[in-house]
N, C-alpha and C. Protein backbone atom coordinates (compact mmCIF):
# COMPACT_ATOMS: atom_id res chain seq x y z
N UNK A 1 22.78 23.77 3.76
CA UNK A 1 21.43 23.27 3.82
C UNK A 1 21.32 22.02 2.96
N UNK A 2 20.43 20.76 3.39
CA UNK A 2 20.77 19.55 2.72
C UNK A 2 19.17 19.71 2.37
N UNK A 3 19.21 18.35 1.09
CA UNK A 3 17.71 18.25 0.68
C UNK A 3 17.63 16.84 1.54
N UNK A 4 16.11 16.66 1.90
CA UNK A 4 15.66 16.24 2.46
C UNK A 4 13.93 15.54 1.73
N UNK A 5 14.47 14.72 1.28
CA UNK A 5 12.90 14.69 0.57
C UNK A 5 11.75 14.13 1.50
N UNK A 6 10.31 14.77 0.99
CA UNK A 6 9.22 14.04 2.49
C UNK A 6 9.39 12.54 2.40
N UNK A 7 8.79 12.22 3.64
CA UNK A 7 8.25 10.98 3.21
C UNK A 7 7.29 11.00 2.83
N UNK A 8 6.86 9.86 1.98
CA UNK A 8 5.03 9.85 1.32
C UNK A 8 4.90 7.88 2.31
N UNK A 9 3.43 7.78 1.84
CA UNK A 9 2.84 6.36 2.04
C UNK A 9 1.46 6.69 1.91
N UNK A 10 1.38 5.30 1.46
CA UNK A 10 -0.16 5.20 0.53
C UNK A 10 -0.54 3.65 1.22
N UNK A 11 -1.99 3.50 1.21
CA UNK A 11 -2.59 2.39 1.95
C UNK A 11 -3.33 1.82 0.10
N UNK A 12 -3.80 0.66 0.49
CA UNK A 12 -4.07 -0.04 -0.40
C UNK A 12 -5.33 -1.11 0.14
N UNK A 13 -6.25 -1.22 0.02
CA UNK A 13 -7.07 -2.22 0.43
C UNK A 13 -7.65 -2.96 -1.10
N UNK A 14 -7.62 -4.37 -0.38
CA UNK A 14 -8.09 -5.56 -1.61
C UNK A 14 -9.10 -6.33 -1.32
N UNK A 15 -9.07 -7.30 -0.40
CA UNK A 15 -9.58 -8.68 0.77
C UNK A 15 -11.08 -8.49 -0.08
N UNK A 16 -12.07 -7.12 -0.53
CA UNK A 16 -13.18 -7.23 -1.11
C UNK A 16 -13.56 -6.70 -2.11
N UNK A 17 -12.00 -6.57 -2.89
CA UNK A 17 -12.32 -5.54 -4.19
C UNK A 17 -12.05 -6.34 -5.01
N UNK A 18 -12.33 -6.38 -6.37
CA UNK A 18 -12.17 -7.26 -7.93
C UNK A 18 -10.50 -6.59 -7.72
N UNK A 19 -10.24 -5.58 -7.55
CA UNK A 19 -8.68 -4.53 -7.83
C UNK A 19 -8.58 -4.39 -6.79
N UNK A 20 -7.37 -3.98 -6.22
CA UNK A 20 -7.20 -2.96 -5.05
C UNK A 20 -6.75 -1.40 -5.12
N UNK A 21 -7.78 -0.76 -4.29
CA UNK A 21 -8.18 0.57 -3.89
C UNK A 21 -6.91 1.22 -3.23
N UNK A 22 -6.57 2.81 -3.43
CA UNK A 22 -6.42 3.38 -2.93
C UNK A 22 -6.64 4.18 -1.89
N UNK A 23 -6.81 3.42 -0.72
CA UNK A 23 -7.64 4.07 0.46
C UNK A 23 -7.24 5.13 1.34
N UNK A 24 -5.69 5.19 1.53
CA UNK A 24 -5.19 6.54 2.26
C UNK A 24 -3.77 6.89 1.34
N UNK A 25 -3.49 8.08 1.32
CA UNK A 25 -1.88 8.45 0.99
C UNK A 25 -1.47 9.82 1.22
N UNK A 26 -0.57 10.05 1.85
CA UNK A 26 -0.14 11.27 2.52
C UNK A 26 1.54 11.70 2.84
N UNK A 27 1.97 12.69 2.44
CA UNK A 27 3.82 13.02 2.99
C UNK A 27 3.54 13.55 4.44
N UNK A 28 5.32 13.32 5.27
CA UNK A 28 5.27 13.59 6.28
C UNK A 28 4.60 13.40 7.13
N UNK A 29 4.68 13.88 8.16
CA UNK A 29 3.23 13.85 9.15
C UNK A 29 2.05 12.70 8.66
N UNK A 30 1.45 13.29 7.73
CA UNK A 30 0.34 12.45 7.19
C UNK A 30 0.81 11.05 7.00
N UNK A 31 1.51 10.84 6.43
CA UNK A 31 2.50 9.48 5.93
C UNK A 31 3.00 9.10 6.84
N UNK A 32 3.11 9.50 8.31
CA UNK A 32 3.77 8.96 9.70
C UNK A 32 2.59 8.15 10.42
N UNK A 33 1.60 8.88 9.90
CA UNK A 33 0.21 8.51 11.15
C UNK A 33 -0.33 7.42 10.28
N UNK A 34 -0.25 7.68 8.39
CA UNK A 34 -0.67 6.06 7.71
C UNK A 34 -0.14 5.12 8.38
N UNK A 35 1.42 5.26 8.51
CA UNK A 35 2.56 3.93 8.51
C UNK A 35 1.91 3.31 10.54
N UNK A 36 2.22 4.22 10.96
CA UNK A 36 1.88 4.14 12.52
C UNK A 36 0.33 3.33 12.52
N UNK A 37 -0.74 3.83 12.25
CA UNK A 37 -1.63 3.25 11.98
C UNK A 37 -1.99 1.85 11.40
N UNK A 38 -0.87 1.52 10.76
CA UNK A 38 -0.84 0.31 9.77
C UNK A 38 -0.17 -0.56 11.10
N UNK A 39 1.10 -0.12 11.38
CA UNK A 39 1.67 -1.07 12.45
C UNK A 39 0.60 -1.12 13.47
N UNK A 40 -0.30 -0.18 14.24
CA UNK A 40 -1.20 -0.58 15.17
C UNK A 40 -2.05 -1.38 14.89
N UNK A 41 -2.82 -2.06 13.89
CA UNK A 41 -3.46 -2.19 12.96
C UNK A 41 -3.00 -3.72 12.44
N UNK A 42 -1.88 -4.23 12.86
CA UNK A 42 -1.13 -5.58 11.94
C UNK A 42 -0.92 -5.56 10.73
N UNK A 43 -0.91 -4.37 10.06
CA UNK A 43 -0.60 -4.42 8.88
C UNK A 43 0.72 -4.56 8.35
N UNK A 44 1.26 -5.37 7.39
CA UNK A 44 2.20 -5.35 7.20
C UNK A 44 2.77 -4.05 6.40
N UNK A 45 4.04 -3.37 6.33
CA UNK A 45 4.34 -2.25 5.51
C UNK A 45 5.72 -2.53 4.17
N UNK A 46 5.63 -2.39 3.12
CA UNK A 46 6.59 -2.59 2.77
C UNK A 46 6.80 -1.06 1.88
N UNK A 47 8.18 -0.91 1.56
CA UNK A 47 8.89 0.61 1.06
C UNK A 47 9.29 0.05 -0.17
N UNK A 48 8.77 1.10 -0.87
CA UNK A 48 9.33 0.94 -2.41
C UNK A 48 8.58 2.07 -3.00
N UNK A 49 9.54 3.03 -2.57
CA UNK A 49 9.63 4.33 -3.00
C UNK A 49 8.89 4.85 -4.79
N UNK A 50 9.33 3.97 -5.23
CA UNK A 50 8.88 4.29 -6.87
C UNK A 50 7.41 3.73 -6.86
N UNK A 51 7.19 3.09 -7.01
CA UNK A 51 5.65 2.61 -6.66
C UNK A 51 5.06 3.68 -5.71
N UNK A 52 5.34 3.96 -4.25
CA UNK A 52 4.64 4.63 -3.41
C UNK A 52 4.06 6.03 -4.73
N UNK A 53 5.60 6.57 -5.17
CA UNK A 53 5.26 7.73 -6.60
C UNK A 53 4.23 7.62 -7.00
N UNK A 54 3.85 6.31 -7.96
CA UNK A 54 3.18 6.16 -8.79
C UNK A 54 1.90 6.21 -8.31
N UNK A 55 1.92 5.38 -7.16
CA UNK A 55 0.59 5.16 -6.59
C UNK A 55 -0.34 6.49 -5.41
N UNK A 56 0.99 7.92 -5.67
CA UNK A 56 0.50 8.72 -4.90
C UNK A 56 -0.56 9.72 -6.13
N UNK A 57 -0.03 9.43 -6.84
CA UNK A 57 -0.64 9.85 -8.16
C UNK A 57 -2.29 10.13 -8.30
N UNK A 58 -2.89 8.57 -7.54
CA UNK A 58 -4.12 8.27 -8.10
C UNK A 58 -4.77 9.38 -6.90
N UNK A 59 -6.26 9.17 -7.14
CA UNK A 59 -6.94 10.27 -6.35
C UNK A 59 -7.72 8.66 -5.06
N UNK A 60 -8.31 9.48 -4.14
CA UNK A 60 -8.35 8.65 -2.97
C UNK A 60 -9.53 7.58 -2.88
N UNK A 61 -9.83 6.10 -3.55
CA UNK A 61 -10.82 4.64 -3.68
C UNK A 61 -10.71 4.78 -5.12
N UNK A 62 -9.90 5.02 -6.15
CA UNK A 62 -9.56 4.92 -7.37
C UNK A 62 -8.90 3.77 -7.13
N UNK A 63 -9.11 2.89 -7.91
CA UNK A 63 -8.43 1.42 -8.61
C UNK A 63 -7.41 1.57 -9.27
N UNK A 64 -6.33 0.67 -8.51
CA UNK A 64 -4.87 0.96 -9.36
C UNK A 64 -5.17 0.53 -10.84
N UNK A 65 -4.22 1.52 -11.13
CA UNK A 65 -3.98 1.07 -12.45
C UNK A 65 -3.70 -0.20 -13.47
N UNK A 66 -4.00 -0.48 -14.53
CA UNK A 66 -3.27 -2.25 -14.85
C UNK A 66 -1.97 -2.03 -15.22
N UNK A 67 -1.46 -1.14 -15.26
CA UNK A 67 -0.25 -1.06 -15.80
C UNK A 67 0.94 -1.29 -14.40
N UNK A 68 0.30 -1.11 -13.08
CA UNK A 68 0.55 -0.94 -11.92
C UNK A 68 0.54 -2.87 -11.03
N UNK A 69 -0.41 -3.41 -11.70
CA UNK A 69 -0.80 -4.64 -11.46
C UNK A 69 0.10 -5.82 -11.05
N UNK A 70 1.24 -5.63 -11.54
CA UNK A 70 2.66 -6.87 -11.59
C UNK A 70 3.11 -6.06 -10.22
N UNK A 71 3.55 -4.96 -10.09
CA UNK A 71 3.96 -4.19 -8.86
C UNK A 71 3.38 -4.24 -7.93
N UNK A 72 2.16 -4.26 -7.71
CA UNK A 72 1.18 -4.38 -6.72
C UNK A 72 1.24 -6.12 -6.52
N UNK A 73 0.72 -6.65 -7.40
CA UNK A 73 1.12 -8.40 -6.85
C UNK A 73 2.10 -8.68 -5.98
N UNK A 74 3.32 -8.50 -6.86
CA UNK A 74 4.51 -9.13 -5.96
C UNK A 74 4.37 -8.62 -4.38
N UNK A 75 3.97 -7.35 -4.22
CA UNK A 75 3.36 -6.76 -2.75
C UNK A 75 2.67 -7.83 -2.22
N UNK A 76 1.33 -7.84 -2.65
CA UNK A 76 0.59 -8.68 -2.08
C UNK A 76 0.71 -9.88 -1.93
N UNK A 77 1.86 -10.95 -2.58
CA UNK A 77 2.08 -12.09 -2.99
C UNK A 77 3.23 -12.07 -1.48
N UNK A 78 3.91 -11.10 -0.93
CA UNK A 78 4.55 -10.91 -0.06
C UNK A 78 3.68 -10.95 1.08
N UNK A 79 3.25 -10.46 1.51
CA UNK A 79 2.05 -10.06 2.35
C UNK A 79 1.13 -11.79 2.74
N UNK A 80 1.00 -12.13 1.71
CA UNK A 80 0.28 -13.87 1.58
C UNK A 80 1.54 -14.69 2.37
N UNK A 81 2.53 -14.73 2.02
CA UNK A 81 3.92 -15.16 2.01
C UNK A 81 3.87 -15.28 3.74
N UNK A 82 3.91 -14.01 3.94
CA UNK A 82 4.32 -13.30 5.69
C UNK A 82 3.22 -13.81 6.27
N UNK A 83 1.77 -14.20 6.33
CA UNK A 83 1.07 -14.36 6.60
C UNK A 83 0.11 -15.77 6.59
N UNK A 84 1.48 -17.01 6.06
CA UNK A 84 0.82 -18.07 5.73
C UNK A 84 0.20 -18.39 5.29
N UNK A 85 -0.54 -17.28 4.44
CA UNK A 85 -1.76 -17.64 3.51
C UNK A 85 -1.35 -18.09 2.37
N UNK A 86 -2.53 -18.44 1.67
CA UNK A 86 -2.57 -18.72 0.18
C UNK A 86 -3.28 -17.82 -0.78
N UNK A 87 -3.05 -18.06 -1.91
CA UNK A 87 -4.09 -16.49 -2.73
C UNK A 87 -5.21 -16.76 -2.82
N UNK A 88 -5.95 -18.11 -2.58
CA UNK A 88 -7.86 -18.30 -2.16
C UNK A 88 -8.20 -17.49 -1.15
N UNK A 89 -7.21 -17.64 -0.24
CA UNK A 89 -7.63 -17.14 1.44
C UNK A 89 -7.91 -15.20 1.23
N UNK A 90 -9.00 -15.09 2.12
CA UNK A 90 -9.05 -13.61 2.10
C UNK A 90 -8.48 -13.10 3.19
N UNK A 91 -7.40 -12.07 2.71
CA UNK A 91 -6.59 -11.38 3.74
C UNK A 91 -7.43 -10.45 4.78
N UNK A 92 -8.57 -10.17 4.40
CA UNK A 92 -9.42 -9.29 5.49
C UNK A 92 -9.86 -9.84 6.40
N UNK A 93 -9.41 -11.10 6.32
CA UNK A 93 -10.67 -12.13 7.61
C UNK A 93 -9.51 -12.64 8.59
């Protein structure tokens, strides 16, 4: 018998927050229909397992943490990147 760990994934919304929110996070199943949802959706997805941890932590429109803040940037600074934007531009529009 092998271990098999779940998958997790956590959503994140910013485009109208001072921080960005924890808006969905779920293993397995749940975490299939976030990720699926995100690709239907244009969202971009990126994996980074230790973060996803940290960030499964919080409870669900809780504001990441500041300690979380440098980790979450480089995300979003990716995301700007993929998307031709700049960091004035709001990613929700």
């Amino acid at each position: 018998m092998s271990y098999r760990p779940s998958k997790k994934a956590v959503a994140l919304e910013y485009g109208k927050n001072p921080t960005p929110l924890l808006t969905a996070k779920g293993e397995d199943g749940v975490a299939e229909a976030i990720i699926a949802e995100a690709r239907k959706q244009g969202v971009h997805i990126a994996e980074d397992p230790q973060l996803v941890a940290l960030l499964s932590q919080l409870e669900l429109n809780q504001e990441i943490p500041e300690n979380l803040y440098v980790a979450v940037a480089v995300i979003l600074s990716w995301v700007y990147w993929l998307k031709g934007m700049e960091p004035e531009d709001n990613p929700g529009e």
